[in-house]
Protein backbone atom coordinates (compact mmCIF):
# COMPACT_ATOMS: atom_id res chain seq x y z
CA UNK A 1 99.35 21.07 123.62
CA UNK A 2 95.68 22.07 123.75
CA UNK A 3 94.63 24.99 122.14
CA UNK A 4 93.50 28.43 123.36
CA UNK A 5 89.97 28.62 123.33
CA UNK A 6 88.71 32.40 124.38
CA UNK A 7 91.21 34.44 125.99
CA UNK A 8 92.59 37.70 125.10
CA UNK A 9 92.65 38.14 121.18
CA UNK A 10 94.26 41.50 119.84
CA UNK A 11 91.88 44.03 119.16
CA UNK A 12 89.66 42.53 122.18
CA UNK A 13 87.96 44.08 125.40
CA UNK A 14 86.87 47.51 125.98
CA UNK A 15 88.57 50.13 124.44
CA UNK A 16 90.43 52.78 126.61
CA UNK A 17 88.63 56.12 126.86
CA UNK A 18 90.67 58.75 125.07
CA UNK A 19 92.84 60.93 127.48
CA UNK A 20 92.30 64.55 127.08
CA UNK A 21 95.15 66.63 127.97
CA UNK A 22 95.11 69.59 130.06
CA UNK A 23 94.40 72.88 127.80
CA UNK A 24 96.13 75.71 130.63
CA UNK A 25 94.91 78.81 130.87
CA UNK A 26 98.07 80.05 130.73
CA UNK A 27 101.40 77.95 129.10
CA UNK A 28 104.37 77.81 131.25
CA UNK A 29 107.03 77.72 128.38
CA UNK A 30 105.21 80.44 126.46
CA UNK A 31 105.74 82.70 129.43
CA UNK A 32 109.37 81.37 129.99
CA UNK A 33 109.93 81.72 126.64
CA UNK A 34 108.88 85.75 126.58
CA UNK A 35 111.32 86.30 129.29
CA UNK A 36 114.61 88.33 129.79
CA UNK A 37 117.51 86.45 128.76
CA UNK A 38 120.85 86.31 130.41
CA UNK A 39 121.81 85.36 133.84
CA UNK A 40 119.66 87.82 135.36
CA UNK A 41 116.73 86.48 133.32
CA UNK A 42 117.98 82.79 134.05
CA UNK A 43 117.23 83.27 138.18
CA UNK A 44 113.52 85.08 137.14
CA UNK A 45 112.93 82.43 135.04
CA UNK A 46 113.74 79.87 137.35
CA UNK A 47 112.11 81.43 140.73
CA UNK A 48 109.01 81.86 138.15
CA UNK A 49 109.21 77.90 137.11
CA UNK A 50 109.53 76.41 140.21
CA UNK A 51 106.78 78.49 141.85
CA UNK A 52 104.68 77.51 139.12
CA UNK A 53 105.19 73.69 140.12
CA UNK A 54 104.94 74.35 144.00
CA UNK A 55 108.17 74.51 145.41
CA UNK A 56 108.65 76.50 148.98
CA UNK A 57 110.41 79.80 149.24
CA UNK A 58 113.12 77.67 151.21
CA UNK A 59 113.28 75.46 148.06
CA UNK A 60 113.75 78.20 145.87
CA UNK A 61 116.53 80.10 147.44
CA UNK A 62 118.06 76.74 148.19
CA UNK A 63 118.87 76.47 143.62
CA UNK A 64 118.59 80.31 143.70
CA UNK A 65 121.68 80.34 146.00
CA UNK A 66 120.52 83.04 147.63
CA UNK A 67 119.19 84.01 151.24
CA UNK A 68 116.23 83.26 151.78
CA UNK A 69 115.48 86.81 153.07
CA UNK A 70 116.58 88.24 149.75
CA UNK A 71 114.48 85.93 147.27
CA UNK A 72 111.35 88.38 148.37
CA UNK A 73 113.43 91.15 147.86
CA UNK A 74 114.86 90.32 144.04
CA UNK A 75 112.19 87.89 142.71
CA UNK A 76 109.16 88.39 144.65
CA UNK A 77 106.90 89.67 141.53
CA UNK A 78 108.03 86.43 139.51
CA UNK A 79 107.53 83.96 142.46
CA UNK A 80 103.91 85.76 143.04
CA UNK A 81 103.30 84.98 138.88
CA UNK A 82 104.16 81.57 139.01
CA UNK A 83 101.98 81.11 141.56
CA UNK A 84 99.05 82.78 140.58
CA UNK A 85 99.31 80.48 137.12
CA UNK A 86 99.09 77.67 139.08
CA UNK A 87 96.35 78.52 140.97
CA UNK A 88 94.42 79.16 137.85
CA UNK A 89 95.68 76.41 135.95
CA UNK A 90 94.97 73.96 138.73
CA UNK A 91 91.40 75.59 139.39
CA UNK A 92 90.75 75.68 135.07
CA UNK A 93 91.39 71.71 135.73
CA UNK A 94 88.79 71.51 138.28
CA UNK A 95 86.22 73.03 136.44
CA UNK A 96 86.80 71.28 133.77
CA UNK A 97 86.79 67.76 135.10
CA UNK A 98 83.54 68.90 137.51
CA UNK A 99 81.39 69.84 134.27
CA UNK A 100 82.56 66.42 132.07
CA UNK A 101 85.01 68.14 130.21
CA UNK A 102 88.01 66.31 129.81
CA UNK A 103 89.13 63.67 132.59
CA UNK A 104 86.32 62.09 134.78
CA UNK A 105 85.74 64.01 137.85
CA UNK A 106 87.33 62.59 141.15
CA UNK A 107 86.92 64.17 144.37
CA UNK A 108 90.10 62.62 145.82
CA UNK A 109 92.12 64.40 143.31
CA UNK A 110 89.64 68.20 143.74
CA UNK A 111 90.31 68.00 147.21
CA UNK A 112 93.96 67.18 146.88
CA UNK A 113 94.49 69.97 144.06
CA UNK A 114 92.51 72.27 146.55
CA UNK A 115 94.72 71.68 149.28
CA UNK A 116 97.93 72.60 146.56
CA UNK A 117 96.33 75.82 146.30
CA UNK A 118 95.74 77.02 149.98
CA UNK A 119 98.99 76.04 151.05
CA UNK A 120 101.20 78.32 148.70
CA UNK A 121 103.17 80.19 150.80
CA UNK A 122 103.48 84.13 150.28
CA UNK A 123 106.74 85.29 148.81
């Protein structure tokens, strides 16, 4: 059996840059966390949540269980929060990668972030 000359060895290669997580400006489970509790508080924090990560108001009312006429109506302030920390959060991110601070800047993922933004719908 011939020996391995060269190769991989352990400890070998480049290292890996370190990954720098996000810092938002705003946490999401802070804010969740400084909500009502209760049932009442459960559907707030919920519409809030899945604003935050994008969802539709179609989406939303789908888990809410509720029309989707009446999700502006009850939860309209918390869907408008959640979206307004993602905006920032997502725009934070840009800035950050665009000045070296954090991940390395790609303009695939700028314009695809930018694109999240403009296309949140209104509550």
């Amino acid at each position: 059996m011939p020996k391995g000359r060269g190769g991989k060895r352990p400890g070998a290669g480049r290292k890996r840059a370190p990954l720098i997580e996000p810092k938002p400006a705003q946490n999401l489970v802070q804010r969740l966390g400084a909500m009502p509790a209760g049932d009442a508080g459960l559907r707030n924090r919920t519409a809030f949540a899945m604003a935050a990560y994008g969802a539709r108001d179609e989406e939303i009312s789908a888990v809410l269980g509720i029309p989707a006429a009446m999700l502006g109506e009850w939860h309209a302030p918390d869907i408008a929060a959640g979206r307004a920390m993602a905006s920032v959060n997502v725009r934070i991110e840009i800035l950050r990668s665009a000045t070296g601070d954090g991940r390395p800047f790609s303009v695939t993922a700028a314009k695809a972030a930018l694109r999240f933004l403009g296309a949140g719908a209104p509550a």
